[in-house]
N, C-alpha and C. Protein backbone atom coordinates (compact mmCIF):
# COMPACT_ATOMS: atom_id res chain seq x y z
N UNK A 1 14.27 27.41 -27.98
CA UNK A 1 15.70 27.34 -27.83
C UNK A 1 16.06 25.86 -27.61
N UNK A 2 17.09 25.37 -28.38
CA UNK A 2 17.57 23.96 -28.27
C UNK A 2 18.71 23.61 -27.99
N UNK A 3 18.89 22.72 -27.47
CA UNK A 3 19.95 22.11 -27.25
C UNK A 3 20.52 20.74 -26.77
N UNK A 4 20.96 20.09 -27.81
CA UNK A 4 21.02 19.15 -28.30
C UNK A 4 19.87 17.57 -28.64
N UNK A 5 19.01 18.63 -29.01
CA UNK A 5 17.64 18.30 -28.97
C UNK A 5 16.74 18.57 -28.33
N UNK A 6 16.85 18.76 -26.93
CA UNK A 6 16.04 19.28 -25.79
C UNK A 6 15.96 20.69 -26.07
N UNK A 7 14.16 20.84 -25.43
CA UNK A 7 13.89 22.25 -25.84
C UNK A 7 14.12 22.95 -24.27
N UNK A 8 14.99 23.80 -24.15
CA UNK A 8 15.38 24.11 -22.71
C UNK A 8 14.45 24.78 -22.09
N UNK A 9 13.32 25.46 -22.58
CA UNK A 9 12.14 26.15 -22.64
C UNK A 9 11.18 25.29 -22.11
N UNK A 10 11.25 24.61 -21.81
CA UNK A 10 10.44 23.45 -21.44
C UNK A 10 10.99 22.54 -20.25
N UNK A 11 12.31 22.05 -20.70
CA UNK A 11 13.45 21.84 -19.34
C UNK A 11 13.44 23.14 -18.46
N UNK A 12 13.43 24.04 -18.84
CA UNK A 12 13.71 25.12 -17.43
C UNK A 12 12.20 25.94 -16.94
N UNK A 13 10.63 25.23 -17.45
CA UNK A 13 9.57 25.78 -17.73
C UNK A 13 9.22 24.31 -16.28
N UNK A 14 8.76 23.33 -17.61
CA UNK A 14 7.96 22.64 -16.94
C UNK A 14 8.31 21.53 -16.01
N UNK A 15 9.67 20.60 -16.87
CA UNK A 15 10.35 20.20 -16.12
C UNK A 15 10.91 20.47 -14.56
N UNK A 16 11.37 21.89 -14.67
CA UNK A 16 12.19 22.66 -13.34
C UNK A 16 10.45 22.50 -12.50
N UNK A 17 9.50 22.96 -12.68
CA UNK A 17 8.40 22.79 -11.91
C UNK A 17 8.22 21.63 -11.54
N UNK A 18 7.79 20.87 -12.32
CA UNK A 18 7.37 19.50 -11.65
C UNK A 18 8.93 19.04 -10.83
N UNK A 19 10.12 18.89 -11.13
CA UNK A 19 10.96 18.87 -9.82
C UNK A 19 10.86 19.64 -8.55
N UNK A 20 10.52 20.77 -8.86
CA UNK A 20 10.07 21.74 -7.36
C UNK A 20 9.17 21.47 -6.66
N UNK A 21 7.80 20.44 -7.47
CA UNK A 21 6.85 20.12 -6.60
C UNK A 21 7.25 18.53 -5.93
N UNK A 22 8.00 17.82 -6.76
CA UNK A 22 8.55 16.74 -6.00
C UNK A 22 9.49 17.08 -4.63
N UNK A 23 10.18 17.94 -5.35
CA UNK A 23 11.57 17.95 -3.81
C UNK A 23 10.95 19.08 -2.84
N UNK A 24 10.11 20.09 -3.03
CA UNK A 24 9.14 20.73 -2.60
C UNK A 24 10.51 22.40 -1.97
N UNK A 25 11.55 22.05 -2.83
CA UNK A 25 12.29 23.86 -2.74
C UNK A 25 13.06 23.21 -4.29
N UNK A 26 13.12 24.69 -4.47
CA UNK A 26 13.26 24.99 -6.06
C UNK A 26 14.90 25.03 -6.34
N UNK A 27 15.91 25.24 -5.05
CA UNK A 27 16.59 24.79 -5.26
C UNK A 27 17.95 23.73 -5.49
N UNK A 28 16.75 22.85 -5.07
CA UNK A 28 17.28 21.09 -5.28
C UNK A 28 17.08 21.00 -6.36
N UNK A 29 15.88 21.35 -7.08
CA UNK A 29 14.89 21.39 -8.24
C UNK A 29 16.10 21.62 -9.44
N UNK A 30 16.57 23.05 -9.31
CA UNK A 30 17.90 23.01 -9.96
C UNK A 30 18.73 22.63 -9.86
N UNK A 31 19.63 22.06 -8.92
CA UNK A 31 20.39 21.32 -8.56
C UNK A 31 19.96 19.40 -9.36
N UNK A 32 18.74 19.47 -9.01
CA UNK A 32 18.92 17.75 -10.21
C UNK A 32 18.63 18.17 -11.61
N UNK A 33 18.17 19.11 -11.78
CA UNK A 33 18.19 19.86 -13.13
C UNK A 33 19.33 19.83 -13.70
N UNK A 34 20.41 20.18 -13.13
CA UNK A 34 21.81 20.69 -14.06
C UNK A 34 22.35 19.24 -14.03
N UNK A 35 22.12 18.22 -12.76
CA UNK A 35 22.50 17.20 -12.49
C UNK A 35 22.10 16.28 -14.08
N UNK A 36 21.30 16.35 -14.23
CA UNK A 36 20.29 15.61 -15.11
C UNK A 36 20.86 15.94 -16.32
N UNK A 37 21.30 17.45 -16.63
CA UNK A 37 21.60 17.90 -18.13
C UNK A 37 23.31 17.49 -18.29
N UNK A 38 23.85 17.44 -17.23
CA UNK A 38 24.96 17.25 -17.10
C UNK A 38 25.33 15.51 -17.76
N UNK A 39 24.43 14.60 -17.24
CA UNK A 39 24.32 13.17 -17.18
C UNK A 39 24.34 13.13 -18.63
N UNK A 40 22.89 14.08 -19.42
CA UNK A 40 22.77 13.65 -20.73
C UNK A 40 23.61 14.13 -21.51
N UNK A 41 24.64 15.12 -21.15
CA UNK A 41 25.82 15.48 -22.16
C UNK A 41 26.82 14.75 -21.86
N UNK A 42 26.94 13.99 -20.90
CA UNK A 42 28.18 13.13 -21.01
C UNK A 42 27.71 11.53 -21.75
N UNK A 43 26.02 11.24 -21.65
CA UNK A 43 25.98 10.04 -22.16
C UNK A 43 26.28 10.04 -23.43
N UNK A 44 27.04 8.57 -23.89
CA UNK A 44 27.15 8.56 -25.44
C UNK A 44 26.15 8.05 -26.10
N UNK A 45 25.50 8.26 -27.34
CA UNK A 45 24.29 7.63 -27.67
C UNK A 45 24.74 7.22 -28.90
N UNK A 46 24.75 5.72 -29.65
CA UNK A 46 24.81 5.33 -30.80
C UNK A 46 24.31 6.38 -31.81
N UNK A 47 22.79 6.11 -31.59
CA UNK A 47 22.12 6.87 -32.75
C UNK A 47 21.32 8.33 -31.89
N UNK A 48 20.91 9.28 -32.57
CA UNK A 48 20.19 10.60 -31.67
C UNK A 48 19.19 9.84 -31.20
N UNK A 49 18.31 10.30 -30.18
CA UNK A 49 17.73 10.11 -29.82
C UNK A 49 16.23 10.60 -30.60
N UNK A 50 15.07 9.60 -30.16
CA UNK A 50 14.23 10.27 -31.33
C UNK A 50 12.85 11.34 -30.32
N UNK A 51 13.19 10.95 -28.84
CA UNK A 51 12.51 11.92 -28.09
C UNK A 51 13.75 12.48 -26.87
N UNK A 52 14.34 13.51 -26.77
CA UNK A 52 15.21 13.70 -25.95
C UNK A 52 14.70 14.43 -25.16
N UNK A 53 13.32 14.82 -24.82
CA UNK A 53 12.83 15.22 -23.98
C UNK A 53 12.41 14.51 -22.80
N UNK A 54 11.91 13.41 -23.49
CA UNK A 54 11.66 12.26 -22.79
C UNK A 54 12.57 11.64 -22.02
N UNK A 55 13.56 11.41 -22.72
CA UNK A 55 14.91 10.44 -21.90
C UNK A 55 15.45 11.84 -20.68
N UNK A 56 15.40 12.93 -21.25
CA UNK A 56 15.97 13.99 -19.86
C UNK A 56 15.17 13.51 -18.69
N UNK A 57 13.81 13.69 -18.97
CA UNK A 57 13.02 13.53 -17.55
C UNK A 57 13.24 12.48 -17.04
N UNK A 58 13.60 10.66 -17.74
CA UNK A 58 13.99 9.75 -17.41
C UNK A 58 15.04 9.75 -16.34
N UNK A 59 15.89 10.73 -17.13
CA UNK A 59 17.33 10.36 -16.44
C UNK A 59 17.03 11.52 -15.24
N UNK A 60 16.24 12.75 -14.66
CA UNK A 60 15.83 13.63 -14.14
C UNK A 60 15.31 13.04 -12.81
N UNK A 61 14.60 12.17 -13.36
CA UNK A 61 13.75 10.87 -12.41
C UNK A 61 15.06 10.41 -11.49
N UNK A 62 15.89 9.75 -12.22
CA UNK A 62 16.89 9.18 -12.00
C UNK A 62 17.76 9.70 -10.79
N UNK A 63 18.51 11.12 -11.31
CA UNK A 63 18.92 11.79 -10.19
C UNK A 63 18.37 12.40 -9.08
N UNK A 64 16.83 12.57 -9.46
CA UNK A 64 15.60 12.99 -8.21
C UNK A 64 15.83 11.72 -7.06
N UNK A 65 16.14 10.50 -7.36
CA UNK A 65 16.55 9.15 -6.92
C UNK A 65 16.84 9.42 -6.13
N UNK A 66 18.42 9.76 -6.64
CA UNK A 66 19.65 9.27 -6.29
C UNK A 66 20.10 10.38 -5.16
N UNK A 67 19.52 11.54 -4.99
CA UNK A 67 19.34 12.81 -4.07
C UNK A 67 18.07 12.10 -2.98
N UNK A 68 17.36 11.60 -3.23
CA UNK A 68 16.65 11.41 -2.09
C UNK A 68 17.12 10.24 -1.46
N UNK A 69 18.07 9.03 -1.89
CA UNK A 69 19.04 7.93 -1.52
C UNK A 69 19.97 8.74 -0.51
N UNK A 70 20.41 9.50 -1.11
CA UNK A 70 21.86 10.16 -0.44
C UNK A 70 20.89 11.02 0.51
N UNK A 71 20.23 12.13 0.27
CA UNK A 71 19.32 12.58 2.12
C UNK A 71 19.20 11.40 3.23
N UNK A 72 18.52 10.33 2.36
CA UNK A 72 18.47 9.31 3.33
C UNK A 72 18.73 8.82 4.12
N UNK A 73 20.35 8.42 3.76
CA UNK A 73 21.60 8.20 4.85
C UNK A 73 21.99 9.10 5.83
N UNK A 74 21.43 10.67 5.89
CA UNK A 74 21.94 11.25 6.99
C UNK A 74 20.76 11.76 8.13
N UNK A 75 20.99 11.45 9.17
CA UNK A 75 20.70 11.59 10.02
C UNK A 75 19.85 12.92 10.57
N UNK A 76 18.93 13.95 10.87
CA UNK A 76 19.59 15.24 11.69
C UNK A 76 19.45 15.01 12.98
N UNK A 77 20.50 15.75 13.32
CA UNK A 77 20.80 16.31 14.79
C UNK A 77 19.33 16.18 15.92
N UNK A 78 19.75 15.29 16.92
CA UNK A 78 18.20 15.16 17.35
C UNK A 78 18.47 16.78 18.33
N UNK A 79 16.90 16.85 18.77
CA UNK A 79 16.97 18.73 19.43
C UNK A 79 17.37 17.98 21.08
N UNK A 80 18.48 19.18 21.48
CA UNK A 80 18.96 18.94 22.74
C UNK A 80 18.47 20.16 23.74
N UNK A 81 18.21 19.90 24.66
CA UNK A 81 17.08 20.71 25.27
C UNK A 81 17.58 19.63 26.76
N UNK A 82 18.66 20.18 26.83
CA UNK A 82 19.23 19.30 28.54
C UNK A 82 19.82 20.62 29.27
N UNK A 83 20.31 20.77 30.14
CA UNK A 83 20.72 21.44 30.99
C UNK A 83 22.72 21.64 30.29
N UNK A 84 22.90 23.47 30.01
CA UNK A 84 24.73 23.23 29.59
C UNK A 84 23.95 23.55 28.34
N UNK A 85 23.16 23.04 27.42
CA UNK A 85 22.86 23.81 26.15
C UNK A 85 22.71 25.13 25.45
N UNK A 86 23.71 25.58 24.29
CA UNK A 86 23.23 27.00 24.38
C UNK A 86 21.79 27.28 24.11
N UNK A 87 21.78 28.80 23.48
CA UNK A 87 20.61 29.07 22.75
C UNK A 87 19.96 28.33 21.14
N UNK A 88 20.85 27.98 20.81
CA UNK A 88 21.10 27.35 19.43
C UNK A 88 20.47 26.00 20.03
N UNK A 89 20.76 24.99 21.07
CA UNK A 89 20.76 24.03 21.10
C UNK A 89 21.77 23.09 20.66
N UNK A 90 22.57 23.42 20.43
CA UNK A 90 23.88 22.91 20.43
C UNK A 90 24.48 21.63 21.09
N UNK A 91 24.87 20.77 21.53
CA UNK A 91 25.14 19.66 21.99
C UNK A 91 25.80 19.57 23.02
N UNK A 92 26.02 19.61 24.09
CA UNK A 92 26.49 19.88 25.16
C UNK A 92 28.40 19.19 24.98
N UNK A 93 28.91 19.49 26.07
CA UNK A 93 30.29 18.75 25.75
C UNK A 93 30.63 17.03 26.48
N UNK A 94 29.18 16.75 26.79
CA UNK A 94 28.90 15.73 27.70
C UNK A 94 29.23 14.86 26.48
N UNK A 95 27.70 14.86 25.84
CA UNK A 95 26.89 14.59 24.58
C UNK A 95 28.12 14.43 22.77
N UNK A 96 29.15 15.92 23.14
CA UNK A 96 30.28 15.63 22.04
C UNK A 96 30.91 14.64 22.22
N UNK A 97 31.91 14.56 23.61
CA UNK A 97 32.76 13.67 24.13
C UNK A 97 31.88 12.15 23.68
N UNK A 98 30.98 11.81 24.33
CA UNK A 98 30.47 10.33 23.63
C UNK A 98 30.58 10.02 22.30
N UNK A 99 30.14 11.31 21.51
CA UNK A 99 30.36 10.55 20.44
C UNK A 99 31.66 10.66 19.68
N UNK A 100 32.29 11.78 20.38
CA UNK A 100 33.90 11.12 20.05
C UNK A 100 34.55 9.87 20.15
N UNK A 101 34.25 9.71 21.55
CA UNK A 101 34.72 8.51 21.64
C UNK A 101 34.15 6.97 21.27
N UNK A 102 32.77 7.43 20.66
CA UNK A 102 32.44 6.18 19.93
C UNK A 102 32.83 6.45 18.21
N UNK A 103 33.19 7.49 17.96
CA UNK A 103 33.89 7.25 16.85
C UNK A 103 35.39 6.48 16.68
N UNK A 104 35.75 7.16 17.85
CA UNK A 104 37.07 6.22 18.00
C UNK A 104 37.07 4.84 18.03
N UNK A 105 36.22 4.34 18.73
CA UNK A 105 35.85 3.07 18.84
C UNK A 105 35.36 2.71 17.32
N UNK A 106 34.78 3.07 16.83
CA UNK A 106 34.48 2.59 15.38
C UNK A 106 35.76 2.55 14.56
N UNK A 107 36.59 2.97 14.54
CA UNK A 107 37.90 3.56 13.87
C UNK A 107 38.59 2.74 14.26
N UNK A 108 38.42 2.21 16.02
CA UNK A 108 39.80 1.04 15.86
C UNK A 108 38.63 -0.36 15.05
N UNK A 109 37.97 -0.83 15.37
CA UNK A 109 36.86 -1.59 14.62
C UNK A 109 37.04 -2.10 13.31
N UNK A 110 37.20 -0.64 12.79
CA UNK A 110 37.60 -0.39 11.14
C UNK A 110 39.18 -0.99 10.99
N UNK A 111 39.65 -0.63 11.81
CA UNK A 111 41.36 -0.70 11.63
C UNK A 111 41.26 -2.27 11.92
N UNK A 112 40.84 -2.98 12.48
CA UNK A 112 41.28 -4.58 12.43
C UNK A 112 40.25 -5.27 11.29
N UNK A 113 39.63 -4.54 10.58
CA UNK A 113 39.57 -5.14 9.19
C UNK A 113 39.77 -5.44 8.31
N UNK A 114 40.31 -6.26 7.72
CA UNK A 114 41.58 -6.87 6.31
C UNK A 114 41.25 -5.27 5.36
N UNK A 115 42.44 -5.27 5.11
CA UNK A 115 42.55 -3.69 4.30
C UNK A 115 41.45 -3.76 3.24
N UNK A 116 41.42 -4.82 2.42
CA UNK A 116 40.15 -4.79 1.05
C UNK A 116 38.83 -4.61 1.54
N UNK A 117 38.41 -5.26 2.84
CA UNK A 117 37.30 -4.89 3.28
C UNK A 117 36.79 -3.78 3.94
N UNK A 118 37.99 -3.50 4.77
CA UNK A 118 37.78 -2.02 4.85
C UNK A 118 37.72 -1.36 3.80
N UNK A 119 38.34 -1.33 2.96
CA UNK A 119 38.37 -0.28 1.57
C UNK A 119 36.69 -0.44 0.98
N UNK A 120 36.49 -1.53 0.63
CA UNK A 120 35.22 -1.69 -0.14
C UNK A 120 33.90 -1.32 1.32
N UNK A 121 33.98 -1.29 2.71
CA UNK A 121 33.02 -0.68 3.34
C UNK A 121 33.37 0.67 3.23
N UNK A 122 34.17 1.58 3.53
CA UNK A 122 34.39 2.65 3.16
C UNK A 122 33.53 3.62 2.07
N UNK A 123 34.03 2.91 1.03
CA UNK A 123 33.34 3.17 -0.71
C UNK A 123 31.48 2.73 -0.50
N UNK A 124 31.36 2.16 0.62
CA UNK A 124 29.73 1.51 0.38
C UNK A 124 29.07 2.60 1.31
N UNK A 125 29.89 2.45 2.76
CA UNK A 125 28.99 3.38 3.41
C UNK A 125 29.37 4.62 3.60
N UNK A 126 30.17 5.02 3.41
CA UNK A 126 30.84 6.73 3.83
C UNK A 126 30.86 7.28 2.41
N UNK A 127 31.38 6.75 1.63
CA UNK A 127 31.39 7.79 -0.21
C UNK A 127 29.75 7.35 -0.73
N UNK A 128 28.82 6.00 -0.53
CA UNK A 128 28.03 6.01 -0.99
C UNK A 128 27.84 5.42 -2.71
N UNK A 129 29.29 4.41 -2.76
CA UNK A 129 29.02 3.94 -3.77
C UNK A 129 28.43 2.78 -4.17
N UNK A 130 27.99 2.43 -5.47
CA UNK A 130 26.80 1.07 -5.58
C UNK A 130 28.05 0.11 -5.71
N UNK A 131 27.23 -1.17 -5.35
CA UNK A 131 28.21 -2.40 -5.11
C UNK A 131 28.58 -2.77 -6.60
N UNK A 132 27.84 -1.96 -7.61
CA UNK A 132 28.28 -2.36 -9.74
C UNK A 132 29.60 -1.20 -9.33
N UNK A 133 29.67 0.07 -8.58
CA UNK A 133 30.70 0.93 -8.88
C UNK A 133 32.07 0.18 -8.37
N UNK A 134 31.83 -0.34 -6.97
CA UNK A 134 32.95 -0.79 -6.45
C UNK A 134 33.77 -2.08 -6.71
N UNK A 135 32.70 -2.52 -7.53
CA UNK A 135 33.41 -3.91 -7.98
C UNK A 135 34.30 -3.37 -9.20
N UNK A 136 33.56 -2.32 -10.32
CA UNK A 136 34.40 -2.04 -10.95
C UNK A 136 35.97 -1.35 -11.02
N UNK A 137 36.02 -0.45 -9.94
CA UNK A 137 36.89 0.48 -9.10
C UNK A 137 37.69 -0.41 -8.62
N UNK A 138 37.41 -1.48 -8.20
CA UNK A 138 38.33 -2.55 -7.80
C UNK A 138 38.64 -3.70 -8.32
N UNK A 139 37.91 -3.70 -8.95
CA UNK A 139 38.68 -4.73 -10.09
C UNK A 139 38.00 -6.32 -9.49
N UNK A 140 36.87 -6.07 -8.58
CA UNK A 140 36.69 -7.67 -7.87
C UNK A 140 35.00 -7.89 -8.24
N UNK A 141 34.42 -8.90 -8.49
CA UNK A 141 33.53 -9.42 -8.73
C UNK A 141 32.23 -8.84 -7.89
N UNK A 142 31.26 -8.85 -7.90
CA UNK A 142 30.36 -7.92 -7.11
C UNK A 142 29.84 -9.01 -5.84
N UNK A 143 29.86 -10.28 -6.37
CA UNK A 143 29.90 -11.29 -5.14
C UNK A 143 30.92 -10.92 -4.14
N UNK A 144 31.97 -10.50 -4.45
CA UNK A 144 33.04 -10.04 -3.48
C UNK A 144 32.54 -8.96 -2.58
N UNK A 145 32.42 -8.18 -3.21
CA UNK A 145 32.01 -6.80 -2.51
C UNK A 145 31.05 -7.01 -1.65
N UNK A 146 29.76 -7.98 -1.78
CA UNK A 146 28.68 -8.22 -0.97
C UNK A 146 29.65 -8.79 0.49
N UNK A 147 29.92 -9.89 0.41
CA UNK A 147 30.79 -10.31 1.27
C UNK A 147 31.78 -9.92 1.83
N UNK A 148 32.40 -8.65 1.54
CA UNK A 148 33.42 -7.48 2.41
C UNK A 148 32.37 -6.85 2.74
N UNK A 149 31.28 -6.17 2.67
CA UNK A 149 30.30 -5.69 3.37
C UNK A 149 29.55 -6.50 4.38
N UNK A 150 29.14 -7.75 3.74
CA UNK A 150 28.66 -8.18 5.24
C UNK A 150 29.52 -8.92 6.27
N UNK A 151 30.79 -9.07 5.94
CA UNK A 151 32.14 -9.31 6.87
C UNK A 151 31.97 -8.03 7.89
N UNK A 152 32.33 -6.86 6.97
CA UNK A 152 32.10 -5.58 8.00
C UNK A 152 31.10 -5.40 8.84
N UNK A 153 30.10 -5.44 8.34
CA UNK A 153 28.94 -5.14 9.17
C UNK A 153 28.40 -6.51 10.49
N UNK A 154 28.76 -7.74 10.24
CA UNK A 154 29.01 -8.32 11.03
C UNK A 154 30.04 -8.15 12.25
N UNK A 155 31.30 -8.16 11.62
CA UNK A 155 32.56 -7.73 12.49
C UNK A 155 32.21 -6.55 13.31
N UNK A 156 31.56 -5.24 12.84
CA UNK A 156 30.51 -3.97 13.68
C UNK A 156 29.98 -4.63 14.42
N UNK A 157 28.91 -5.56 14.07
CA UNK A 157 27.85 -5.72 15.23
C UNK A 157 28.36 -6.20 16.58
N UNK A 158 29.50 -7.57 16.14
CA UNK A 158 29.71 -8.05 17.03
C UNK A 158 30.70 -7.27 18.33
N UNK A 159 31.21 -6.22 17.63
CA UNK A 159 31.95 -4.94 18.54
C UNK A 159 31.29 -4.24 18.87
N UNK A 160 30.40 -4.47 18.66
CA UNK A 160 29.15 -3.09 19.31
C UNK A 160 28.64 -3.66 20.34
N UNK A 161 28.15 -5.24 20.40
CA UNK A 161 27.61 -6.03 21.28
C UNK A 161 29.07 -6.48 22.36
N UNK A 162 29.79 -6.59 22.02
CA UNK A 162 31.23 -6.30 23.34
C UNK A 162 31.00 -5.02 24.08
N UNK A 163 30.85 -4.13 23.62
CA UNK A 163 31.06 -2.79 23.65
C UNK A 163 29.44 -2.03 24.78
N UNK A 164 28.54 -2.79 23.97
CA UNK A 164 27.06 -2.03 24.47
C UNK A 164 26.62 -3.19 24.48
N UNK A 165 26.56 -4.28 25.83
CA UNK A 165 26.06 -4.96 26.09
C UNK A 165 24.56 -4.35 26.25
């Protein structure tokens, strides 16, 4: 069975396996699977391709990436095991309240940052976009973007070090 060169019999055989043994559950496996088929029907290609089996797994590779980039950035929940915890382990309202209020504190932080730099940290660290996306999205040079990021992340540190001596 084909489609659009790719033999899907093989994309949903061997391919889908060897992603399941990388991400090690089968359904991430599909998840960069569709990711992957999705990528190659929107790319435009001059001429067909003369192995499109090949370039899927390329670009397969690609989004296997770009899913283990994005896990990366998040954190889990460390286990709370204090006194006030439910059964779940849940976070006490000690433990919420702090980090409410260090979000707040990050938020005013954010708020005395020239609007473009805030905008372009925003797009870098909370949406997760590359510094080629945001320069384009904004219309500013990618030298720019480096430098609204490390404005921000400077301007952070030095409020953090006011803050948490």
């Amino acid at each position: 069975m084909n489609w659009e060169g790719i033999d899907l019999r093989w994309a949903y055989g061997d391919l889908l396996l060897s992603l399941s043994r990388q991400t090690r559950c089968v359904q991430r496996a599909y998840d960069v699977l569709h990711d992957a088929l999705l990528r190659f029907a929107l790319a435009r290609h001059a001429q067909p391709l003369e192995q499109p089996n090949a370039y899927l797994r390329r670009v397969a590779h690609s989004v296997l990436i770009d899913h283990f980039r994005r896990d990366a950035r998040f954190q889990p929940l460390p286990e709370f095991h204090e006194e006030g915890a439910d059964d779940y382990g849940a976070p006490s309202a000690e433990h919420l309240l702090d980090i409410q209020q260090r979000l707040v504190a990050l938020q005013r932080i954010l708020d005395c940052l020239p609007p473009r730099c805030r905008e372009v940290f925003w797009l870098a660290r909370i949406e997760g976009c590359s510094q080629r996306e945001i320069a384009e999205q904004l219309n500013i040079s990618q030298n720019m973007v480096e430098r609204h990021i490390a404005r921000a992340l400077l301007d952070l540190r030095a409020a953090r070090e006011l803050l948490y001596p």
